[in-house]
PDB file of N, CA and C in Angstrom:
ATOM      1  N   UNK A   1     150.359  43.797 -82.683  1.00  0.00           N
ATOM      2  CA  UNK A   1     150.149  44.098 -84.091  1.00  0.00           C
ATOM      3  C   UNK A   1     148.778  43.582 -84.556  1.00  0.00           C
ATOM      4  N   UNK A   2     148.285  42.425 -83.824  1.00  0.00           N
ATOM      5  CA  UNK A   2     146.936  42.343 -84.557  1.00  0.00           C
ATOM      6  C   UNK A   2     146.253  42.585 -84.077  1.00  0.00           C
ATOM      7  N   UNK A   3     146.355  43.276 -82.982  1.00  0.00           N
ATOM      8  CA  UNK A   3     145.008  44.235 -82.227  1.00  0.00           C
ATOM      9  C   UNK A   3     144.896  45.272 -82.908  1.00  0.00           C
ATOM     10  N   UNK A   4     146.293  45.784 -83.343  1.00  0.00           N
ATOM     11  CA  UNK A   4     146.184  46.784 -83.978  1.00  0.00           C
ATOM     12  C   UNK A   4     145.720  46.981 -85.188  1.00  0.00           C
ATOM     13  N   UNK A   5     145.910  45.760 -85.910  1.00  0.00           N
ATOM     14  CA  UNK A   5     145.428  46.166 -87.462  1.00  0.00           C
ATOM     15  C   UNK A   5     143.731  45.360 -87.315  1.00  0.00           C
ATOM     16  N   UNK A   6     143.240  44.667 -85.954  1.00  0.00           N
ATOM     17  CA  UNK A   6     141.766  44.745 -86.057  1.00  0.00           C
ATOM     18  C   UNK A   6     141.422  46.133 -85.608  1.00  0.00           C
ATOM     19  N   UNK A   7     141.319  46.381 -85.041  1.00  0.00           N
ATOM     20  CA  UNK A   7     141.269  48.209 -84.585  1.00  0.00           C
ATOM     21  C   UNK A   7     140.846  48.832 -85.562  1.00  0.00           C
ATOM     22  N   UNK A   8     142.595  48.381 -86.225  1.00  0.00           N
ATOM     23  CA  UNK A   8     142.394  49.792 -87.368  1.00  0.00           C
ATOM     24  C   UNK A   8     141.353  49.204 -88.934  1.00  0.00           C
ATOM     25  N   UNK A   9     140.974  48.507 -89.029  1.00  0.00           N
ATOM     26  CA  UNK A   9     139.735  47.209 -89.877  1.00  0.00           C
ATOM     27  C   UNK A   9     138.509  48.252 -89.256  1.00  0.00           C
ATOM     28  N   UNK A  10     138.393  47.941 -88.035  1.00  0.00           N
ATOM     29  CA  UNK A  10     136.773  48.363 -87.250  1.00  0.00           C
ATOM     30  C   UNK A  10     136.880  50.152 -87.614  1.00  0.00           C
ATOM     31  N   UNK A  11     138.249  50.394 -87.618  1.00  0.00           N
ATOM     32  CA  UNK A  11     137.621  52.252 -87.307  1.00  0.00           C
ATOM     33  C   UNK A  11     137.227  52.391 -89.330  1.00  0.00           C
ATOM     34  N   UNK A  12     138.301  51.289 -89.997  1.00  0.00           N
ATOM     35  CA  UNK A  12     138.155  52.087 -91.755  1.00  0.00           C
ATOM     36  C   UNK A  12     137.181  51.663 -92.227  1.00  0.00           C
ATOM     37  N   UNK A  13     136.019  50.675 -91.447  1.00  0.00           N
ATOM     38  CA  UNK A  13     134.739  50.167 -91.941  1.00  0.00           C
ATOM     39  C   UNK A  13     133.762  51.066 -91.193  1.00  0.00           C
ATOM     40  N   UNK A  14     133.732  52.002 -90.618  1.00  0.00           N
ATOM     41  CA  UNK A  14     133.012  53.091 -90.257  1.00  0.00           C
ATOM     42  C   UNK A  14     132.681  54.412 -90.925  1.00  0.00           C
ATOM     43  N   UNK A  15     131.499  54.319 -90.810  1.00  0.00           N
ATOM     44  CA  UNK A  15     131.103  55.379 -91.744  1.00  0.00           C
ATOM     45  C   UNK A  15     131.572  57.126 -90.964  1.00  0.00           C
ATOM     46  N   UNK A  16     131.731  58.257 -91.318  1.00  0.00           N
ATOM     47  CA  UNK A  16     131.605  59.610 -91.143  1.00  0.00           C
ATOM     48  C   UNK A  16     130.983  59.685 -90.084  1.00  0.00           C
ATOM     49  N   UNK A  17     129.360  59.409 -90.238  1.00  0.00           N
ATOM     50  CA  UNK A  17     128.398  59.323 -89.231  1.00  0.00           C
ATOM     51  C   UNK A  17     128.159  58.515 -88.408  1.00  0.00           C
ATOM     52  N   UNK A  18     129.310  57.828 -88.499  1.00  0.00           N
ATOM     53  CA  UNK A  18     128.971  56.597 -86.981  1.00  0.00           C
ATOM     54  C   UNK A  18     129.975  56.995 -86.391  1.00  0.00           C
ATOM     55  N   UNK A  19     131.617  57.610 -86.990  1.00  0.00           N
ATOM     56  CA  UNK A  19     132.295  57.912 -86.534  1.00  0.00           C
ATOM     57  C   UNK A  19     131.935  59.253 -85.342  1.00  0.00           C
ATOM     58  N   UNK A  20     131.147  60.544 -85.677  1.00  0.00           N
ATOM     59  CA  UNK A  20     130.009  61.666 -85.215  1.00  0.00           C
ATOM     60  C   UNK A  20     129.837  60.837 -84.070  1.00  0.00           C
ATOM     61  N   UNK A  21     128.376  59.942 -84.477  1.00  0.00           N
ATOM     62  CA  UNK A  21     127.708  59.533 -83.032  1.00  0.00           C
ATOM     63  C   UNK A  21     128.403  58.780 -82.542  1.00  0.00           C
ATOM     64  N   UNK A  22     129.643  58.788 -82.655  1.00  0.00           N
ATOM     65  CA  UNK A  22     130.030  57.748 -81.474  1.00  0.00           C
ATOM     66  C   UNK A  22     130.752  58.922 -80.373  1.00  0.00           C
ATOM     67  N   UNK A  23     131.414  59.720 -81.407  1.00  0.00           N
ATOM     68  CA  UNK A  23     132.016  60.983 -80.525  1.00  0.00           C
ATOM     69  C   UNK A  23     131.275  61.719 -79.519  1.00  0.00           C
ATOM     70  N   UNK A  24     130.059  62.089 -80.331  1.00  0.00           N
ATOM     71  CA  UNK A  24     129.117  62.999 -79.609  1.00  0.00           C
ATOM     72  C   UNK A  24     128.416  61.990 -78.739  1.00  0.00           C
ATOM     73  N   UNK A  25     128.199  61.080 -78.932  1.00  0.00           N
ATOM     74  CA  UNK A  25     127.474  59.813 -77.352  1.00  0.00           C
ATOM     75  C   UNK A  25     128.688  59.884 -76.586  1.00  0.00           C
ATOM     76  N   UNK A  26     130.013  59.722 -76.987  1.00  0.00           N
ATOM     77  CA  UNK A  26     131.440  59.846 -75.681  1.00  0.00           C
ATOM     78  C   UNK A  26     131.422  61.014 -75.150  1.00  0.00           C
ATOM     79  N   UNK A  27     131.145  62.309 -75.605  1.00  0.00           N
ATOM     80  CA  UNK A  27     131.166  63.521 -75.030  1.00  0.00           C
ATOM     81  C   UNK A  27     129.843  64.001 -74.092  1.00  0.00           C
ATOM     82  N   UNK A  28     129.029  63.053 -74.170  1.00  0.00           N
ATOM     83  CA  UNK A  28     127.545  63.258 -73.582  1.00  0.00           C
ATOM     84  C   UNK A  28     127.389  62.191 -72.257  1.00  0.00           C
ATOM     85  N   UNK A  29     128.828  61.501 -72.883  1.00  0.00           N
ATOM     86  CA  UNK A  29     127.850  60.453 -71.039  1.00  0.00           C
ATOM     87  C   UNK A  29     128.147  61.087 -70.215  1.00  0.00           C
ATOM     88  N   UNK A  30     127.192  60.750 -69.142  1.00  0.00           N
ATOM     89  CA  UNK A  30     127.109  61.097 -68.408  1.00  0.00           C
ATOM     90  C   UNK A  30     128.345  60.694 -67.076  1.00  0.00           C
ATOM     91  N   UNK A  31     128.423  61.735 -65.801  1.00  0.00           N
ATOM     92  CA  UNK A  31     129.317  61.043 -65.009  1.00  0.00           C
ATOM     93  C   UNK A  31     128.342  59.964 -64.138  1.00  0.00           C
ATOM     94  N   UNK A  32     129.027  58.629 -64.094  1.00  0.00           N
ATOM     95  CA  UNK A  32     128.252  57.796 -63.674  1.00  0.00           C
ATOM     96  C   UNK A  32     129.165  56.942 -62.085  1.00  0.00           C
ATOM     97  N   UNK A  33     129.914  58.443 -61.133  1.00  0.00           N
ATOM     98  CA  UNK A  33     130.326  57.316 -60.100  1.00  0.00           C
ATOM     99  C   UNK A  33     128.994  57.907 -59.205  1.00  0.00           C
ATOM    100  N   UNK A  34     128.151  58.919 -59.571  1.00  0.00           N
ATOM    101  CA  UNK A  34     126.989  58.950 -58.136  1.00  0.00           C
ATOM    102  C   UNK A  34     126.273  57.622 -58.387  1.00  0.00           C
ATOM    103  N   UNK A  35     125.759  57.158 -59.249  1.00  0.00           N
ATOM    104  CA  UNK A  35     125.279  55.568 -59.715  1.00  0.00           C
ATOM    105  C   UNK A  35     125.942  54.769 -59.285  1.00  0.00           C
ATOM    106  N   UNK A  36     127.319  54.313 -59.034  1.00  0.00           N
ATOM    107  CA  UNK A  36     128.086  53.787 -58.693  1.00  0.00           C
ATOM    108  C   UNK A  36     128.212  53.649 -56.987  1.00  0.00           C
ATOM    109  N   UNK A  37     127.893  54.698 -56.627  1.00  0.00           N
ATOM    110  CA  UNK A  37     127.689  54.643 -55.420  1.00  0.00           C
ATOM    111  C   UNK A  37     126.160  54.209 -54.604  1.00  0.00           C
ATOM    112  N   UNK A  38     125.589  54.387 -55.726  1.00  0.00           N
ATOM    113  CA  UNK A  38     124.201  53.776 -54.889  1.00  0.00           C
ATOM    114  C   UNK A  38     123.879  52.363 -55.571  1.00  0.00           C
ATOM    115  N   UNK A  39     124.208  51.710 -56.175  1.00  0.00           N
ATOM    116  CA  UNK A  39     124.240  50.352 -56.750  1.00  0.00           C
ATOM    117  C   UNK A  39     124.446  49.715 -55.836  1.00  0.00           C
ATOM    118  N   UNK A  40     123.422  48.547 -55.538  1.00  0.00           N
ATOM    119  CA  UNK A  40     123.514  47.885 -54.103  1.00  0.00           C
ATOM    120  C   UNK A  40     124.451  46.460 -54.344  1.00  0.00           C
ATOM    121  N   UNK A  41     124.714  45.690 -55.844  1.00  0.00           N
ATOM    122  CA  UNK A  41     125.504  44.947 -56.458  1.00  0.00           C
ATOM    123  C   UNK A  41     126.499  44.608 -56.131  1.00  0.00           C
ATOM    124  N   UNK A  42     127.317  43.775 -56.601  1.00  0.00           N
ATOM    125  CA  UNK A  42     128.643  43.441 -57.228  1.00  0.00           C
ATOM    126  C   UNK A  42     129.159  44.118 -58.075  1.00  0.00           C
ATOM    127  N   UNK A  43     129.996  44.944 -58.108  1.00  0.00           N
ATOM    128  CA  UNK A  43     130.897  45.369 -60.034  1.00  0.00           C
ATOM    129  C   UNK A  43     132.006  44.780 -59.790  1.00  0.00           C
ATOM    130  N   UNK A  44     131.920  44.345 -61.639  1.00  0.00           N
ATOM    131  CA  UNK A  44     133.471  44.220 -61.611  1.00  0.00           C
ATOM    132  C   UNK A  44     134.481  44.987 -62.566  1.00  0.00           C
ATOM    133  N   UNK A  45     135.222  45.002 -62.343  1.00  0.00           N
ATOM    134  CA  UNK A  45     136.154  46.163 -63.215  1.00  0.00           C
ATOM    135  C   UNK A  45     137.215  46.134 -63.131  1.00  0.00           C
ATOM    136  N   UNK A  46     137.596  45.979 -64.927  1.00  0.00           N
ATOM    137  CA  UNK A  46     138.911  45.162 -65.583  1.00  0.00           C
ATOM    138  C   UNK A  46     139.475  46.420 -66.336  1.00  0.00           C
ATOM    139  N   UNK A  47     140.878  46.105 -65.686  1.00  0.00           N
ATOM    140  CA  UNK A  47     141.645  47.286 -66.839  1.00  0.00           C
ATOM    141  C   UNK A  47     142.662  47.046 -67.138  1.00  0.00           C
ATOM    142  N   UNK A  48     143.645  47.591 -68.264  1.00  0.00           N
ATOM    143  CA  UNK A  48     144.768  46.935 -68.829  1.00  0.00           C
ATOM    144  C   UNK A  48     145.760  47.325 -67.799  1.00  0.00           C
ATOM    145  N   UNK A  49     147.362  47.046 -67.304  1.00  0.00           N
ATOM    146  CA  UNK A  49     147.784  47.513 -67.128  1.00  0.00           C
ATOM    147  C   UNK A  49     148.299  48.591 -67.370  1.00  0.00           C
ATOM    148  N   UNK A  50     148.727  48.137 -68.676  1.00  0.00           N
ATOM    149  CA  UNK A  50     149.049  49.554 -69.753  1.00  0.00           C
ATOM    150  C   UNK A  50     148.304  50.917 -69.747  1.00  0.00           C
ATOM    151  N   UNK A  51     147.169  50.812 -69.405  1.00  0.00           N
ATOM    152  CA  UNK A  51     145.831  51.536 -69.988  1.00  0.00           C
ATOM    153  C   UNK A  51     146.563  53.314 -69.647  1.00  0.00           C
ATOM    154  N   UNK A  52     146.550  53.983 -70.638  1.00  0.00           N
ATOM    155  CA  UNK A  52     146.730  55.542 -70.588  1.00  0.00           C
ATOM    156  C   UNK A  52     145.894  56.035 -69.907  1.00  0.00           C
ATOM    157  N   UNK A  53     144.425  55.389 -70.486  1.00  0.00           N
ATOM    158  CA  UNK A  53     143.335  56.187 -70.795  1.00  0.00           C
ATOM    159  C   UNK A  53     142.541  56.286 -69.490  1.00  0.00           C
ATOM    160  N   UNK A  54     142.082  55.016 -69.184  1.00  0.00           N
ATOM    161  CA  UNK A  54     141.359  54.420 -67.747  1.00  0.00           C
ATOM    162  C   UNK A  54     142.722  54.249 -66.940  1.00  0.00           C
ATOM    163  N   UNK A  55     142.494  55.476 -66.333  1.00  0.00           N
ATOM    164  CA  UNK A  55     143.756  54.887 -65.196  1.00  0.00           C
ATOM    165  C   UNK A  55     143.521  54.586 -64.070  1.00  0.00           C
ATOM    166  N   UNK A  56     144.667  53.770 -63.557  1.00  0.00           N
ATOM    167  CA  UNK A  56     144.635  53.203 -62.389  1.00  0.00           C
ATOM    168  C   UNK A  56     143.945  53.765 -61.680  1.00  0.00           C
ATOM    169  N   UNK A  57     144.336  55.238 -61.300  1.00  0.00           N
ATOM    170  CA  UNK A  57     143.678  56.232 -60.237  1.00  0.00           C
ATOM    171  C   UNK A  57     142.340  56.233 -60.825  1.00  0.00           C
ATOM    172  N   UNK A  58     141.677  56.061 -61.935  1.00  0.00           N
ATOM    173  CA  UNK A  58     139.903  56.169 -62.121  1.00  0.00           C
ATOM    174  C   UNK A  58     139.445  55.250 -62.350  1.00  0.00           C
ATOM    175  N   UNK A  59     140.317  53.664 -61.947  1.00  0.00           N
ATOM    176  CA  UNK A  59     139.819  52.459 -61.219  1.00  0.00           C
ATOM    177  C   UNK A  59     139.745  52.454 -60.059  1.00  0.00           C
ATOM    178  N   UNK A  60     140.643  53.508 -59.308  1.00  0.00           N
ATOM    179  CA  UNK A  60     140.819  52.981 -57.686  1.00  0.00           C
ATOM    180  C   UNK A  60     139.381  54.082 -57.308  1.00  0.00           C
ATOM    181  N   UNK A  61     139.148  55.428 -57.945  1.00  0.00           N
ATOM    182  CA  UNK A  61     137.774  55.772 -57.646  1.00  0.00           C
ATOM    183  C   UNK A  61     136.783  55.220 -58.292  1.00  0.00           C
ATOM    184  N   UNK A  62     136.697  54.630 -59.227  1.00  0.00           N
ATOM    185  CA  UNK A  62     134.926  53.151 -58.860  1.00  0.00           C
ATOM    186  C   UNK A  62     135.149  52.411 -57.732  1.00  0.00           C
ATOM    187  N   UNK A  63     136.081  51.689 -57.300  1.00  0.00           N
ATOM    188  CA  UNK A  63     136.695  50.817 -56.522  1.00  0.00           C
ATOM    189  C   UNK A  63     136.090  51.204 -55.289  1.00  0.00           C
ATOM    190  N   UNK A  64     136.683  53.054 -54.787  1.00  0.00           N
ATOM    191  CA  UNK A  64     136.195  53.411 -53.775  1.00  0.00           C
ATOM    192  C   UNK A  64     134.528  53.882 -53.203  1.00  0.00           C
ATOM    193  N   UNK A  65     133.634  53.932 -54.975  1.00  0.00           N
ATOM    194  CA  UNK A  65     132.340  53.957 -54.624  1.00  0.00           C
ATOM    195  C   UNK A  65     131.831  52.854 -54.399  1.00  0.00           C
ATOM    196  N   UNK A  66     132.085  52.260 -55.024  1.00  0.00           N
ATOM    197  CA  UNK A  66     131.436  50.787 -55.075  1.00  0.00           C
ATOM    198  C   UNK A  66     131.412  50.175 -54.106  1.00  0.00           C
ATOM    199  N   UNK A  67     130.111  49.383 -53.438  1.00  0.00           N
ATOM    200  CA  UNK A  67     130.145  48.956 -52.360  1.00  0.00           C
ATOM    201  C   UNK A  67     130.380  47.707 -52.346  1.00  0.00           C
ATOM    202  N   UNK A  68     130.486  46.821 -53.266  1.00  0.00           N
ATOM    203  CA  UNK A  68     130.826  45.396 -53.859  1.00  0.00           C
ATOM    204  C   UNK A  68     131.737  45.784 -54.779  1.00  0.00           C
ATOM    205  N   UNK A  69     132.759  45.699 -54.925  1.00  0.00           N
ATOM    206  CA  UNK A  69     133.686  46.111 -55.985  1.00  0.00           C
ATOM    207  C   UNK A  69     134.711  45.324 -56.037  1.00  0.00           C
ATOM    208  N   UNK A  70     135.168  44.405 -57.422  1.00  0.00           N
ATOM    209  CA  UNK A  70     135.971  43.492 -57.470  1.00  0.00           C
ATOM    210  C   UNK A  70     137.177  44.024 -58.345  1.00  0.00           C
ATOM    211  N   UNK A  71     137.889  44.351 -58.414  1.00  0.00           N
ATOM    212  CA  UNK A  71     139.160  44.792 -59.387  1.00  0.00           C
ATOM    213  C   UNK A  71     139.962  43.923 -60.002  1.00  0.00           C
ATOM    214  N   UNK A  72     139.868  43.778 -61.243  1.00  0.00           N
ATOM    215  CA  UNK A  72     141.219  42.845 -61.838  1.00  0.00           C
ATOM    216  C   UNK A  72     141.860  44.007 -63.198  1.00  0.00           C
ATOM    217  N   UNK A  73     143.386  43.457 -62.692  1.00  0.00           N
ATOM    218  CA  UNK A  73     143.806  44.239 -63.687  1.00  0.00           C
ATOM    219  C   UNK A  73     144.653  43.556 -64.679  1.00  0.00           C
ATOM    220  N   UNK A  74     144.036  43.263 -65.862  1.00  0.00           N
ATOM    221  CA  UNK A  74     145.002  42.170 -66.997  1.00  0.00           C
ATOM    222  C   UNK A  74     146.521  42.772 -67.199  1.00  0.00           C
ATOM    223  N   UNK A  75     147.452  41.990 -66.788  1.00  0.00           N
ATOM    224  CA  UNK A  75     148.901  42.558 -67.126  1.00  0.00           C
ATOM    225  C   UNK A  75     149.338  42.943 -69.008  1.00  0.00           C
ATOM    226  N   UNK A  76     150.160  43.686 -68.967  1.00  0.00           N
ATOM    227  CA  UNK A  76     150.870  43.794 -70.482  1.00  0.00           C
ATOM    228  C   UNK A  76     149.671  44.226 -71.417  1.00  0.00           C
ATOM    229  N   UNK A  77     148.317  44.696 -70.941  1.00  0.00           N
ATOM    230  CA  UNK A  77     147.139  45.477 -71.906  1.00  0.00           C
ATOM    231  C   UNK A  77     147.089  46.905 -72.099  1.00  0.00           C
ATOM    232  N   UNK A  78     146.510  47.424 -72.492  1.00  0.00           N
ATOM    233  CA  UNK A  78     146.221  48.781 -72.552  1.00  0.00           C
ATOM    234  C   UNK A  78     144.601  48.560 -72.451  1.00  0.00           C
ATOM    235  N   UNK A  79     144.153  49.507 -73.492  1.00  0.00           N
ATOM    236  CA  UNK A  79     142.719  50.296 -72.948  1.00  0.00           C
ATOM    237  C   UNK A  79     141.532  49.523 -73.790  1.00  0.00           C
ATOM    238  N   UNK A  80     142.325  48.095 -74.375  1.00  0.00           N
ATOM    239  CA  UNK A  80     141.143  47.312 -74.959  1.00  0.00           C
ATOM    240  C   UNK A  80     141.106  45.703 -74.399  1.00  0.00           C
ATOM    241  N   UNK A  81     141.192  45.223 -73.102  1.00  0.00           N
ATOM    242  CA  UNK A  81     141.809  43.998 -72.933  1.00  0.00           C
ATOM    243  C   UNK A  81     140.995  42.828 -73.175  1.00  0.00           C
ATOM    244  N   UNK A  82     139.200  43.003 -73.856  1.00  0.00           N
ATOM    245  CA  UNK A  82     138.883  42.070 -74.653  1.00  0.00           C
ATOM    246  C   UNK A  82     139.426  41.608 -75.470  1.00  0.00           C
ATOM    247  N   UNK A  83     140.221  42.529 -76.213  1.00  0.00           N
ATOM    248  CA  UNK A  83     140.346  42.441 -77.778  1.00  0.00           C
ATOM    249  C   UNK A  83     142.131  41.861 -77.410  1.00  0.00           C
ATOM    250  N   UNK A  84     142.590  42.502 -76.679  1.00  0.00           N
ATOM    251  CA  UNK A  84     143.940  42.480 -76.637  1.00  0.00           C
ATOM    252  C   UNK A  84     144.569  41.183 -75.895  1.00  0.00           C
ATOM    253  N   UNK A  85     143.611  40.616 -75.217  1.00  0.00           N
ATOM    254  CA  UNK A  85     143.901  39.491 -74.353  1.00  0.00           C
ATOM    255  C   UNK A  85     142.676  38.830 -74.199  1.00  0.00           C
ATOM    256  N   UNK A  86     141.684  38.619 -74.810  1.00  0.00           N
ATOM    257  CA  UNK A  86     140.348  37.696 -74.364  1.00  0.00           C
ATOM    258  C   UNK A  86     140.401  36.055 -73.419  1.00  0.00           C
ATOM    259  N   UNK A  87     141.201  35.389 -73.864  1.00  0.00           N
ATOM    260  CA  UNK A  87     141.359  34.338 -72.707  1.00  0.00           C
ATOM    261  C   UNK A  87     141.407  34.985 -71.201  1.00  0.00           C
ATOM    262  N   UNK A  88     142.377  35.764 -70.889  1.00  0.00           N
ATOM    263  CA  UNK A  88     142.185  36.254 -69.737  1.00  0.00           C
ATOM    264  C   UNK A  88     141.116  37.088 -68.987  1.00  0.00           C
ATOM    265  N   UNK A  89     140.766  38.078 -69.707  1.00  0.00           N
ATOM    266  CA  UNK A  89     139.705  38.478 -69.481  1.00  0.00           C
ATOM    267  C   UNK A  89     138.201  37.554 -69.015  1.00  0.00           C
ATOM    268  N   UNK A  90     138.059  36.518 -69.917  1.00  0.00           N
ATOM    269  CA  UNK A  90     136.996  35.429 -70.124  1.00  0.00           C
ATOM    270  C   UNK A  90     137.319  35.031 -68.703  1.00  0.00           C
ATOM    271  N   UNK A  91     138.566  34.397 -68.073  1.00  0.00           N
ATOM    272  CA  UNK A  91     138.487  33.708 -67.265  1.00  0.00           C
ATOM    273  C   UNK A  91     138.251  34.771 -65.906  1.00  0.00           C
ATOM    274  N   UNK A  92     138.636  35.699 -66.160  1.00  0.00           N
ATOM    275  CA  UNK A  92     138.069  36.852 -64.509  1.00  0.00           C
ATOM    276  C   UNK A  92     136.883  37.062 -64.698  1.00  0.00           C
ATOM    277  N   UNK A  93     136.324  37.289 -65.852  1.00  0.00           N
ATOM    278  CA  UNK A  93     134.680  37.466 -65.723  1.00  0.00           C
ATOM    279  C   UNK A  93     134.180  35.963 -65.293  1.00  0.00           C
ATOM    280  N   UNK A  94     134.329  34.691 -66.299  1.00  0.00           N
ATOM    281  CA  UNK A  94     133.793  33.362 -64.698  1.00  0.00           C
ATOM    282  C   UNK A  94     134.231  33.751 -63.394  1.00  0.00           C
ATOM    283  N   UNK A  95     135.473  33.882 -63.017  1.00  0.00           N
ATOM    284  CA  UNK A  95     135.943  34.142 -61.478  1.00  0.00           C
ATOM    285  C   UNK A  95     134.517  34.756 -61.388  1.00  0.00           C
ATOM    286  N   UNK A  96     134.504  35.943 -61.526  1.00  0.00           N
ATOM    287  CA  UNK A  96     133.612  36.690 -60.658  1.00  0.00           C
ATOM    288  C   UNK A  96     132.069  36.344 -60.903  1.00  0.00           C
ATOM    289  N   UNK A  97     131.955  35.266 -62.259  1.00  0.00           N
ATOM    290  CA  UNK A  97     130.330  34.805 -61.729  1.00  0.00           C
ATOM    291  C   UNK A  97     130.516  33.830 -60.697  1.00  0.00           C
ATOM    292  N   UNK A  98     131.426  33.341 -60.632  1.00  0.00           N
ATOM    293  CA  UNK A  98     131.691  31.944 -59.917  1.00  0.00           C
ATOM    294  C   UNK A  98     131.483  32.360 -58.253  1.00  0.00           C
ATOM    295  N   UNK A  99     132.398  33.699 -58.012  1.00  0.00           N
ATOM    296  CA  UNK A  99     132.141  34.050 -57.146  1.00  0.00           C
ATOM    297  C   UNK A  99     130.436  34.539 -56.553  1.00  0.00           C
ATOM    298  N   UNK A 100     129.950  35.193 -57.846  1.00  0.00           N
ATOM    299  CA  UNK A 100     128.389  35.441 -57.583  1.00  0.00           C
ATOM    300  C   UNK A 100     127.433  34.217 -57.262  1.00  0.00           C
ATOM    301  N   UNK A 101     128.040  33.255 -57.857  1.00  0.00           N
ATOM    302  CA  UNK A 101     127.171  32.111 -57.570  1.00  0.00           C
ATOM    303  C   UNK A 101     127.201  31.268 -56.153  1.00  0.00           C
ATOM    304  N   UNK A 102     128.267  31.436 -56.137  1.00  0.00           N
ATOM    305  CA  UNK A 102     128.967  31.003 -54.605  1.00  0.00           C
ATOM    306  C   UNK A 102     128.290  31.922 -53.209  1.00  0.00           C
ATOM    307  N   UNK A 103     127.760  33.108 -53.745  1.00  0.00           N
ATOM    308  CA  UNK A 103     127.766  34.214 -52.903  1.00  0.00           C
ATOM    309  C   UNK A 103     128.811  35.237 -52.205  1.00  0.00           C
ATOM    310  N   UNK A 104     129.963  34.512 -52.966  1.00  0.00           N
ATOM    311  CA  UNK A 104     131.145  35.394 -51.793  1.00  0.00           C
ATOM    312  C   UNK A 104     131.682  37.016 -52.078  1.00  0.00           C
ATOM    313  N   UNK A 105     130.662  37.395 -53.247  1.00  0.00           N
ATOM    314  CA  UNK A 105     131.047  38.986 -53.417  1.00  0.00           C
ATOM    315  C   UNK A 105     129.138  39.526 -53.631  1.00  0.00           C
TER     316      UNK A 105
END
């Protein structure tokens, strides 16, 4: 409930025209797993369990471009798990600097 009513705060403090460019920038990106595949890096990539939207199956294909590819998936989230769970999130993003620092991904 209070993801939901921040959500719904962020979308009713938006103007017409931000609401536009945000649509028309979502309908314009680009597909970005050929990038994904030539990124010589680490990624990491977090998704809710819940998530409708980002699904599993179009985590498990970054997963499969990616040549460093770390997967965490926050339990009981959907398709916002900053907002919806930030402690957890916070602590897999250290994991995975921790790991960068360490060298082990």
């Amino acid at each position: 409930a209070e993801v939901k009513a921040r959500v719904s705060d962020l979308i009713s403090s938006a103007t017409y025209q931000g609401v536009a460019d945000l649509q028309r920038a979502m309908a314009g990106r680009p597909d970005t797993h050929a990038a994904i595949k030539d990124f010589r890096g680490p990624l990491l990539s977090i998704r809710g369990s819940e998530d409708t939207i980002a699904t599993a199956a179009d985590h498990e294909l970054i997963m499969k471009n990616a040549i460093e590819g770390i997967h965490f998936e926050v339990p009981n989230v959907g398709h916002l798990p900053p907002l919806e769970n930030p402690s957890a999130v916070s602590k897999l993003i250290v994991e995975f600097l921790q790991k960068l620092i360490a060298g082990s991904c």
